[in-house]
Protein backbone atom coordinates (compact mmCIF):
# COMPACT_ATOMS: atom_id res chain seq x y z
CA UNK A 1 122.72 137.35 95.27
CA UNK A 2 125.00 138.21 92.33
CA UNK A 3 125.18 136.90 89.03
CA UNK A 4 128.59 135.56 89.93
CA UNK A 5 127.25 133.99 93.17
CA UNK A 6 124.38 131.99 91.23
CA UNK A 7 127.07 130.96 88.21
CA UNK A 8 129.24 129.54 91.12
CA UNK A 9 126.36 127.79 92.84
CA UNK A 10 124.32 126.60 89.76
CA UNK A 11 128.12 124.46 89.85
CA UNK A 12 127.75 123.64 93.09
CA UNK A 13 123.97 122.48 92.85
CA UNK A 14 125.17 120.20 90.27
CA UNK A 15 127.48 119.10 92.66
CA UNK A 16 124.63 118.40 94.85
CA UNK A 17 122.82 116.13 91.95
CA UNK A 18 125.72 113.85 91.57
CA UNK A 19 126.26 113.43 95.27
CA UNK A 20 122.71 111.65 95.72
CA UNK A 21 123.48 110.09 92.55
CA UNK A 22 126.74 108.49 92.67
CA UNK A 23 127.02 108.82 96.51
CA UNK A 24 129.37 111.68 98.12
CA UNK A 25 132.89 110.02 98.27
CA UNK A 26 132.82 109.87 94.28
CA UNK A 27 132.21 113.41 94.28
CA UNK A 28 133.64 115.27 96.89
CA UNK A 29 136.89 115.87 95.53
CA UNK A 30 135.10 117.79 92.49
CA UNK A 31 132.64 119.81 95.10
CA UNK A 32 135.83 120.69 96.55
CA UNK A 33 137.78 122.03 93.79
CA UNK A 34 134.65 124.36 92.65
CA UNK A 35 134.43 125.87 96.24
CA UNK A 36 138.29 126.37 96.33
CA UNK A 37 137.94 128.23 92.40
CA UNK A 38 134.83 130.33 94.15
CA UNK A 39 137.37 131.43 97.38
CA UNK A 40 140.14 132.29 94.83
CA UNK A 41 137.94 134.73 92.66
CA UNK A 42 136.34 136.70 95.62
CA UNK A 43 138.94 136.68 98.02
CA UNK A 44 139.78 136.40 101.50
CA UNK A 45 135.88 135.94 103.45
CA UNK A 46 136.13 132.17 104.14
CA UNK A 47 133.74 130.17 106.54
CA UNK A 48 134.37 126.16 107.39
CA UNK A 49 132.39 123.20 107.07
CA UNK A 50 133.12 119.76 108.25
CA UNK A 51 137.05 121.04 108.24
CA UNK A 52 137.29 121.97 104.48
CA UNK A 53 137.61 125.98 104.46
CA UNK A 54 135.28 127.51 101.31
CA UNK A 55 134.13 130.76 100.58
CA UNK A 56 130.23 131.37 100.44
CA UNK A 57 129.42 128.76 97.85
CA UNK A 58 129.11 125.26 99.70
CA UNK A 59 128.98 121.90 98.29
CA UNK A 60 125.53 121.15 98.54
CA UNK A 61 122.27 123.13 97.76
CA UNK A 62 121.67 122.08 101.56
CA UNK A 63 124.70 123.91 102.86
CA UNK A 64 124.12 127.08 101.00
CA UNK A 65 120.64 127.48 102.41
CA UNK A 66 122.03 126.87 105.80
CA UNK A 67 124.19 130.76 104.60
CA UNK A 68 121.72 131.83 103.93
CA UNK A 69 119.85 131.10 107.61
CA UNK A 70 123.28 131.78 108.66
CA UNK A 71 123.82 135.30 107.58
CA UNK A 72 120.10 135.99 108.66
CA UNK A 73 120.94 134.84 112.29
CA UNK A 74 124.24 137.44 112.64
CA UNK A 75 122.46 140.35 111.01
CA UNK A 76 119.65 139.38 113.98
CA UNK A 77 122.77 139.55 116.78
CA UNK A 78 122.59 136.12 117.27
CA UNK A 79 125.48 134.14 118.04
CA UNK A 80 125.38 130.52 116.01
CA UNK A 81 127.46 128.43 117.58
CA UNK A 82 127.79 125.94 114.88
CA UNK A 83 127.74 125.68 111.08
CA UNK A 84 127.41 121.97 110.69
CA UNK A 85 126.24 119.91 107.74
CA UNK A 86 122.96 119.16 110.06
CA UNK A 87 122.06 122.05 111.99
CA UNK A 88 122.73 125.65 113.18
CA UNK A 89 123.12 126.33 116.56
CA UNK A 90 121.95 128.97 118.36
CA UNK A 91 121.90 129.58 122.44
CA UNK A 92 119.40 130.06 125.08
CA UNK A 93 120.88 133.38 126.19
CA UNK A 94 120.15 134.76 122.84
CA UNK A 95 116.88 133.26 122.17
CA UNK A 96 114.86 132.56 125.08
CA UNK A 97 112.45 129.53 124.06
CA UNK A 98 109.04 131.75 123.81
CA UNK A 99 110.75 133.68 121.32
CA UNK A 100 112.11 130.82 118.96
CA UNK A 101 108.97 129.80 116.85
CA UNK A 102 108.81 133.41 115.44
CA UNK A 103 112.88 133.58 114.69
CA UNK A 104 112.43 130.38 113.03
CA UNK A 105 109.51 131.44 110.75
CA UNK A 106 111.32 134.51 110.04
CA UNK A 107 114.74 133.00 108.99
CA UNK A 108 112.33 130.21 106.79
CA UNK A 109 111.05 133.62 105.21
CA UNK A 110 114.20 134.82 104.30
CA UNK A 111 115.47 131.93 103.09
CA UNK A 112 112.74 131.07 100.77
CA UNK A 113 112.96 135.09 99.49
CA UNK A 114 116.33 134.56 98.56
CA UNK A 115 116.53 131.47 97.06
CA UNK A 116 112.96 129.97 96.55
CA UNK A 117 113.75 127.08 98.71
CA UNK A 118 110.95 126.05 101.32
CA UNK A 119 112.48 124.16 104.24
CA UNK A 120 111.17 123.36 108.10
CA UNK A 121 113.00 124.57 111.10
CA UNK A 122 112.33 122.23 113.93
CA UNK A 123 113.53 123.70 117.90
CA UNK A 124 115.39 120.48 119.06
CA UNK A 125 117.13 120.89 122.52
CA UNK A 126 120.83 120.06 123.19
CA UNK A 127 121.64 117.74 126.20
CA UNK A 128 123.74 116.85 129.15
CA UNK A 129 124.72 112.95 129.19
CA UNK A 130 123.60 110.71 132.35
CA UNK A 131 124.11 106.58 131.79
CA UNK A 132 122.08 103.91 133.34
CA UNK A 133 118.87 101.78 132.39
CA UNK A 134 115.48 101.46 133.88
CA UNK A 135 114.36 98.57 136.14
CA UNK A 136 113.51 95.57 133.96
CA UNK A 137 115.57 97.38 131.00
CA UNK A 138 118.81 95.06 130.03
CA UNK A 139 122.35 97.23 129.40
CA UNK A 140 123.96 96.56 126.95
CA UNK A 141 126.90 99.11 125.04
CA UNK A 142 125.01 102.76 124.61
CA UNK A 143 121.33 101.07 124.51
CA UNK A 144 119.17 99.54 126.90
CA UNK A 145 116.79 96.56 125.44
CA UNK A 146 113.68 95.48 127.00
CA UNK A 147 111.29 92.11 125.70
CA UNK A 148 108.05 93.06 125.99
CA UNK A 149 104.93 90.38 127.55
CA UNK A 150 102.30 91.00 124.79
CA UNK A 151 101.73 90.38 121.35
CA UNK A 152 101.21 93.42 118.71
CA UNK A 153 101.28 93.95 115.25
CA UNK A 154 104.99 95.40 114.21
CA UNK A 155 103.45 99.41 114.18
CA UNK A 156 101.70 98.98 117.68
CA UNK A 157 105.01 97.63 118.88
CA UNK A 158 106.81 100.19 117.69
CA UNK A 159 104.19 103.09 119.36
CA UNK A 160 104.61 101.14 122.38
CA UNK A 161 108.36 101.70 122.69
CA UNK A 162 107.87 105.04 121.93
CA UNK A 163 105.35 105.44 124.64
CA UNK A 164 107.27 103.55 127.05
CA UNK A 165 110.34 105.05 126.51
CA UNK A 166 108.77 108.72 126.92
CA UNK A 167 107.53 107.33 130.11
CA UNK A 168 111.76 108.04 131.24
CA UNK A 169 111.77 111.05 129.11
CA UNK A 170 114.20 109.09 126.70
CA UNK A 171 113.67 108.22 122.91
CA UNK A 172 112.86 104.53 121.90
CA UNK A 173 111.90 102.09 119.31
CA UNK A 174 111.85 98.78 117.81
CA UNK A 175 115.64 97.37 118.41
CA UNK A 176 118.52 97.63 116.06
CA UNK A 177 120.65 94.56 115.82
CA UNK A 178 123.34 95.71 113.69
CA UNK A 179 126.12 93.28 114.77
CA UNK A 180 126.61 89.74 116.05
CA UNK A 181 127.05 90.82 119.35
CA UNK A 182 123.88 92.57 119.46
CA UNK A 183 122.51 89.84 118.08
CA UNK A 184 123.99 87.14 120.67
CA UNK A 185 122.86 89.53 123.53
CA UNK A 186 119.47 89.63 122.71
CA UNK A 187 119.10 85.78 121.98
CA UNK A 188 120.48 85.64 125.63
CA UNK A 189 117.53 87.71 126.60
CA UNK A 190 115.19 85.17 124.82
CA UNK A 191 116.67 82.14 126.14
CA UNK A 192 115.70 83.52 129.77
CA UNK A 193 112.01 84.34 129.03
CA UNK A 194 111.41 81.00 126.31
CA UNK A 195 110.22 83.22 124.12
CA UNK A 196 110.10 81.66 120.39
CA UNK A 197 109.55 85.10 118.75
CA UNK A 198 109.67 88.91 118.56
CA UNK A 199 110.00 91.61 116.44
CA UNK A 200 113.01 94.39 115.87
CA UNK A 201 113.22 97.19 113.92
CA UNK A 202 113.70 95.53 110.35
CA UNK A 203 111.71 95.92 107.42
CA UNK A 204 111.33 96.32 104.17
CA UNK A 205 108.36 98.21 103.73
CA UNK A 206 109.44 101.19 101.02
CA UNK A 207 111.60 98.82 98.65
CA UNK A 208 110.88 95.38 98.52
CA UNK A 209 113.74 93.32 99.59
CA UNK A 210 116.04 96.88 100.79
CA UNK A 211 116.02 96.61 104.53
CA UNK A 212 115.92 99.80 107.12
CA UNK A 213 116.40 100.06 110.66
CA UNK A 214 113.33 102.01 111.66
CA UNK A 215 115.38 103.33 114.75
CA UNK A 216 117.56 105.29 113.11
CA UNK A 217 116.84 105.07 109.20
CA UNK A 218 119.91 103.02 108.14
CA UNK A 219 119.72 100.63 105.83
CA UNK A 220 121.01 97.32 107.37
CA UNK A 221 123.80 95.51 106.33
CA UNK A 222 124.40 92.62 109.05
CA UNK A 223 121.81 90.15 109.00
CA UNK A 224 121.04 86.86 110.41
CA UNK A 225 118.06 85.21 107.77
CA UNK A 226 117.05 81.80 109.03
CA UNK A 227 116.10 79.19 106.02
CA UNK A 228 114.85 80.40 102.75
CA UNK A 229 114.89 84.03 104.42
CA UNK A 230 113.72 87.14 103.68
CA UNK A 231 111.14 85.16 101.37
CA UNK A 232 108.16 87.65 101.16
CA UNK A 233 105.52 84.79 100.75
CA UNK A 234 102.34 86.10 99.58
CA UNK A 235 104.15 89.75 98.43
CA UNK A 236 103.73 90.88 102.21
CA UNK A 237 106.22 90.00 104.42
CA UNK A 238 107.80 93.64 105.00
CA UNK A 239 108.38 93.38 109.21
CA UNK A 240 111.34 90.95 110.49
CA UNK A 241 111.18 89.09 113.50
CA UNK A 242 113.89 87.22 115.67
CA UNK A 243 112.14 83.43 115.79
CA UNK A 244 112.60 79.98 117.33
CA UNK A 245 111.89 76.90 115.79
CA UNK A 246 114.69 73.76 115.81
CA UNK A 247 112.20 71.83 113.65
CA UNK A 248 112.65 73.72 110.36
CA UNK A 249 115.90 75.14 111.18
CA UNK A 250 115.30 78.63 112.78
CA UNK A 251 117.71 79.65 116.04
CA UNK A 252 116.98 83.09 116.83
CA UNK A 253 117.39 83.74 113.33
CA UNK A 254 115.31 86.12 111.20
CA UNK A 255 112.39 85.64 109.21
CA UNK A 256 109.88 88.27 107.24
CA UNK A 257 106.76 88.36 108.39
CA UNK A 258 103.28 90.05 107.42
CA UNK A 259 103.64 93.65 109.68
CA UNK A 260 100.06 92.77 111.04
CA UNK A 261 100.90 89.56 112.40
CA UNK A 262 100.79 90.12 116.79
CA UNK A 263 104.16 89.46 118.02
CA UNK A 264 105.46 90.18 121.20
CA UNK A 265 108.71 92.47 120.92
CA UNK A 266 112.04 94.00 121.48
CA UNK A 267 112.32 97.58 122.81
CA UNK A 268 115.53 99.53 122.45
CA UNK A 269 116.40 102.83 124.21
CA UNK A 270 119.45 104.90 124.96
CA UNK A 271 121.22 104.07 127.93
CA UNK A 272 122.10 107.68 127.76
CA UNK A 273 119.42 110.03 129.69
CA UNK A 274 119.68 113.78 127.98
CA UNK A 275 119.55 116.79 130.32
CA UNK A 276 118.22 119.75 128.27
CA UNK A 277 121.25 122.75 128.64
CA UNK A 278 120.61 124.89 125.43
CA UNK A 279 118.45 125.14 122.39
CA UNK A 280 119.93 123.73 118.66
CA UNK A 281 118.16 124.67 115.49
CA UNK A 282 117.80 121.98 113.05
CA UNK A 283 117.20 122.24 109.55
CA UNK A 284 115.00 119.85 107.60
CA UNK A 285 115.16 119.70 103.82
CA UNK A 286 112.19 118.49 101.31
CA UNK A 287 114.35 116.12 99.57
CA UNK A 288 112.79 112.90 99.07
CA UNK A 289 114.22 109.45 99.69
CA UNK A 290 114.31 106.62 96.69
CA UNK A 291 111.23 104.70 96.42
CA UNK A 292 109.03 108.40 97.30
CA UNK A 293 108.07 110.69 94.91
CA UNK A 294 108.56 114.95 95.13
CA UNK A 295 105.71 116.79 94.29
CA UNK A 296 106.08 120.36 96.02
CA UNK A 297 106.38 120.40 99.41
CA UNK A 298 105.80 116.65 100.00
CA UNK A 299 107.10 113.32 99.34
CA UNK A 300 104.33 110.45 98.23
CA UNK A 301 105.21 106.92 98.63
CA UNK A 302 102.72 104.12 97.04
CA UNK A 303 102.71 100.90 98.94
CA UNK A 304 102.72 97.39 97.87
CA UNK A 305 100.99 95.72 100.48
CA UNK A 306 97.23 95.79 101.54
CA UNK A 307 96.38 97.08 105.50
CA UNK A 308 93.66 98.21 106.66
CA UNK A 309 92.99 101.95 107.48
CA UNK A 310 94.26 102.25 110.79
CA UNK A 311 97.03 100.10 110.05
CA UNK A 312 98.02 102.14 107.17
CA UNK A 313 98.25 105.13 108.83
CA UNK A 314 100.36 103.13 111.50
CA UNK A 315 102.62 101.82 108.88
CA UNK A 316 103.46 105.81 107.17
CA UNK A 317 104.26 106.93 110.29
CA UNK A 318 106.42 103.88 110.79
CA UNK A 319 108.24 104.50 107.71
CA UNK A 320 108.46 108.24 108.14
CA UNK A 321 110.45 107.78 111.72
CA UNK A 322 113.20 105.85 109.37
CA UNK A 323 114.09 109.66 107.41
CA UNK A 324 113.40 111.27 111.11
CA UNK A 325 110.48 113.06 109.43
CA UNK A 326 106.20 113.16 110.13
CA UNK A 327 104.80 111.03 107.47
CA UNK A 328 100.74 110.41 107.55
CA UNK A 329 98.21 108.95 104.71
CA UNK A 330 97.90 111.44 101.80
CA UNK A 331 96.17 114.57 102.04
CA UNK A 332 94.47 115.40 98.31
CA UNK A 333 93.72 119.26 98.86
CA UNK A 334 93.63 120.18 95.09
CA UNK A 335 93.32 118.81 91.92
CA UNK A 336 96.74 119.37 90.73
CA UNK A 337 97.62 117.07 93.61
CA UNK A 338 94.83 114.89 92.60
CA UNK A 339 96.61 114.34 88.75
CA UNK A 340 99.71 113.91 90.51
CA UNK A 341 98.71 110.92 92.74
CA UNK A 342 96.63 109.50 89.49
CA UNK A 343 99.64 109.53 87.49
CA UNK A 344 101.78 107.28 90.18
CA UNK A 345 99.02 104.78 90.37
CA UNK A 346 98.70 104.49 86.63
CA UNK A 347 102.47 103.85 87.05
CA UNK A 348 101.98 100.66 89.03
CA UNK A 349 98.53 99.52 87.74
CA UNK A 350 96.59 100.48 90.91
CA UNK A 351 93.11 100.41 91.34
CA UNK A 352 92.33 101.47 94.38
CA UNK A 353 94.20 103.26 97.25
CA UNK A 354 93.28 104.58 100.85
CA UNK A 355 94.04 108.55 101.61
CA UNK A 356 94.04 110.29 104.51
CA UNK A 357 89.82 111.53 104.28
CA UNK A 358 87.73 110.04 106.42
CA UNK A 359 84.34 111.02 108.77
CA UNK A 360 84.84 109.06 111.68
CA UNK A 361 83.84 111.61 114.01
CA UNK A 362 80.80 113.26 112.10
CA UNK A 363 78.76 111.43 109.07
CA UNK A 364 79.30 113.41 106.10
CA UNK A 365 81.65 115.74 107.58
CA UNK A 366 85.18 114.46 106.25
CA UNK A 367 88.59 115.58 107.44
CA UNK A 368 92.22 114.79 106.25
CA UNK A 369 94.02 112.88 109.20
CA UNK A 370 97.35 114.39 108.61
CA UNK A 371 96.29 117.82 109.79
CA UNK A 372 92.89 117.38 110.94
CA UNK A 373 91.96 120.06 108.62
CA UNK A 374 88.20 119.86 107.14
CA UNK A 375 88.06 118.90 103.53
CA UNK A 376 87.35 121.61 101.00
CA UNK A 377 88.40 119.79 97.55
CA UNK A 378 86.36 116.71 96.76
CA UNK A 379 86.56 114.45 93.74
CA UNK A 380 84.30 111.70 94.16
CA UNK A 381 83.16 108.84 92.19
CA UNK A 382 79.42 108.31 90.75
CA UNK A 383 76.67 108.37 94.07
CA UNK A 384 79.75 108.73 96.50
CA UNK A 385 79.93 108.81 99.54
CA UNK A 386 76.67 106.72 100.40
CA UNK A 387 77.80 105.36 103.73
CA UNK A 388 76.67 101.72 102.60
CA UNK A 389 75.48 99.96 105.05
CA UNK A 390 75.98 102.38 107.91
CA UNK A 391 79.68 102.05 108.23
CA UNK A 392 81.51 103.82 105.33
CA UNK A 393 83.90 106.02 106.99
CA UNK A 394 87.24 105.77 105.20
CA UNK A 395 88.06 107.14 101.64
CA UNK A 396 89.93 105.61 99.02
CA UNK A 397 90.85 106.42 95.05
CA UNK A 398 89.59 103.63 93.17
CA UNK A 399 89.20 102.66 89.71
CA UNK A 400 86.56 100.71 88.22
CA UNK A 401 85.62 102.21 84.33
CA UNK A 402 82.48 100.02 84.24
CA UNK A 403 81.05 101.77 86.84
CA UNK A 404 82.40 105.04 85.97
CA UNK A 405 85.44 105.17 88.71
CA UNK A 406 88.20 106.70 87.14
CA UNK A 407 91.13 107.50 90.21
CA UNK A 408 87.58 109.05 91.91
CA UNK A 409 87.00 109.11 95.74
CA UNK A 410 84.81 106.41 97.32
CA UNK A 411 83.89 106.01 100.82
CA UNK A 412 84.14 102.14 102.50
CA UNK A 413 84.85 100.78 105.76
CA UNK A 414 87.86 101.14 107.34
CA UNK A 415 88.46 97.69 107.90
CA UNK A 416 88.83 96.77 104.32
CA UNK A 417 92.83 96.19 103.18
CA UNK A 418 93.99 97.86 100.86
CA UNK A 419 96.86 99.48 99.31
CA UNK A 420 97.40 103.20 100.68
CA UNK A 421 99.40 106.49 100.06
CA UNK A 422 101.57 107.91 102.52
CA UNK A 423 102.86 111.29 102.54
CA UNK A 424 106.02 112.96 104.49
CA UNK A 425 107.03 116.66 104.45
């Protein structure tokens, strides 16, 4: 890259700062005008994104690793089929499937040699569109909707539409109701079973009172709050539910609810069934959403509520599905990641936090859940682990200067709520 290149881009990466500051429309115009002054000075090689012709310095720090994957792809004889703010695009003819995990590491390398930027490349196939819903699935628009029989707590209902939906090769999850009509639809769908409650896709778990669709990620902006709704009584009511009760007002309205509270539910699916025809590269950047925290390679998100272990882990992997991205309870490898994670909870006042160690399979021998790697780094508090009592499996960062904690590891049951530490790549 030449000194002119990185002048022009060290504009357009600030470019890139005010967009997720200030949002993109506010900016766009000014990304613009920098890419068109980069064309003008090195002449006549253009390439075109999203319709807006620039020359080799893009408006994001996003875009101008995707060149840089792009130019690596050509130089390989590879035809890309698409240079797209999400994704390039390469075809099955070129790059038979057995061949695609080592063209993806390579073009990572490359990448990262040129511009220091680690990113994931994911294989993700492109599809052929078929309509029509399962038996006992209700159409409705692009989605099919089904009300499930049992009760669950809101991250075993959302696993279950996952499993159910991969049970017709199709994506699901907890339902998005976006719009009235959505919204009328489904209370149809109650009214025909009497059911008085189930959850959707709604919470609040990363920002207290900011509410996602965990479908899709979006952050909701049609709601339908009962009484005195979203009220977060007791600081952990982060999982909405559709709910009947004439007595105190409620009409297949919304209320919050505690996320461990079992519920029956709504599943949603596409009503679209995908026939896999070629293979689409997708890029994944380690940016980090508000409310997480960037340290390296990973975002760390500190929640407010206490769960359990296994509902913990449920609930980061619930939350990660919102960005489209693998999040699990932390994994504290080193020490530098160890001060990192201490700092946060001295942020908020925490004194104790569950991570992703535990020995659950073999006493003593303790592994980090996100990667089922053995642990290697340790940093735990005074005569820990001691397994009291026969059934201290799951690990935690705890403070308590009386007895000499100090953000140090102790081992307790799993059962025990607490707050907890996600992490996403």
């Amino acid at each position: 890259m030449t000194t002119e290149d990185k002048s022009d881009f060290k504009a357009a990466t600030q470019c890139w700062l005010c967009d997720n500051a200030l949002g993109k429309d506010k900016v766009r115009v000014h990304c613009h005008f920098t890419a068109k002054q980069s064309k003008e000075k090195k002449g006549k090689k253009e390439y075109n994104i999203g319709g807006t012709t620039v020359n080799y310095i893009m408006c994001s720090l996003e875009n101008r690793v995707f060149m840089i994957a792009f130019d690596y792809l050509k130089k390989q004889n590879i035809e890309v089929g698409a240079l797209v703010f999400d994704g390039l695009m390469v075809y099955q003819k070129d790059v038979p499937e057995e061949m695609l995990p080592e063209l993806l590491e390579k073009c990572s390398a490359e990448v990262k040699k040129i511009w220091d930027v680690i990113l994931h490349l994911l294989p993700k196939l492109r599809m052929k569109v078929f309509c029509a819903c399962p038996n006992n699935w209700s159409h409705y628009e692009d989605k099919c909707f089904f009300l499930s029989r049992d009760n669950e707590a809101f991250a075993d209902s959302l696993k279950l539409c996952e499993v159910i939906g991969r049970q017709y090769g199709r994506s699901a999850s907890l339902a998005t109701v976006d719009d009235a009509k959505t919204q009328q639809f489904l209370t149809d769908l109650m009214i025909k079973i009497n059911s008085i409650g189930m959850y959707i896709g709604l919470n609040d778990l990363v920002t207290e009172g900011t509410f996602h669709w965990v479908a899709n990620g979006k952050q909701a902006t049609y709601f339908n709050w009962g009484p005195t709704q979203p009220n977060n009584r007791g600081g952990n009511e982060n999982c909405v539910a559709m709910r009947v009760d004439p007595v105190i007002g409620f009409n297949y309205s919304w209320t919050d609810g505690s996320c461990t509270v079992p519920t029956t539910y709504i599943c949603e699916m596409g009503s679209r069934y995908w026939k896999p025809s070629r293979i689409a590269v997708i890029v994944i950047f380690c940016t980090c959403p508000n409310g997480w925290n960037h340290y390296e390679d990973k975002c760390f998100f500190l929640s407010r509520d206490n769960e359990t272990f296994g509902n913990s882990l449920m609930l980061c992997e619930v939350i990660g599905r919102q960005y489209g991205r693998s999040a699990s309870l932390a994994t504290v490898d080193d020490a530098k990641t160890q001060q990192f994670l201490t700092d946060l909870m001295i942020k908020i006042n925490s004194i104790g936090m569950y991570i992703g160690l535990n020995d659950l399979v073999t006493e003593g021998t303790f592994h980090w859940i996100a990667n089922g790697k053995q642990a290697t780094y340790f940093n735990w508090g005074p005569t820990q682990p001691n397994n009291r009592g026969g059934n201290e499996n799951c690990v935690a960062m705890r403070v308590d200067p009386v007895i000499g904690f100090n953000y140090s590891w102790t081992d307790g049951p799993c059962t025990v709520p607490t707050t907890y530490i996600c992490e996403m790549v």
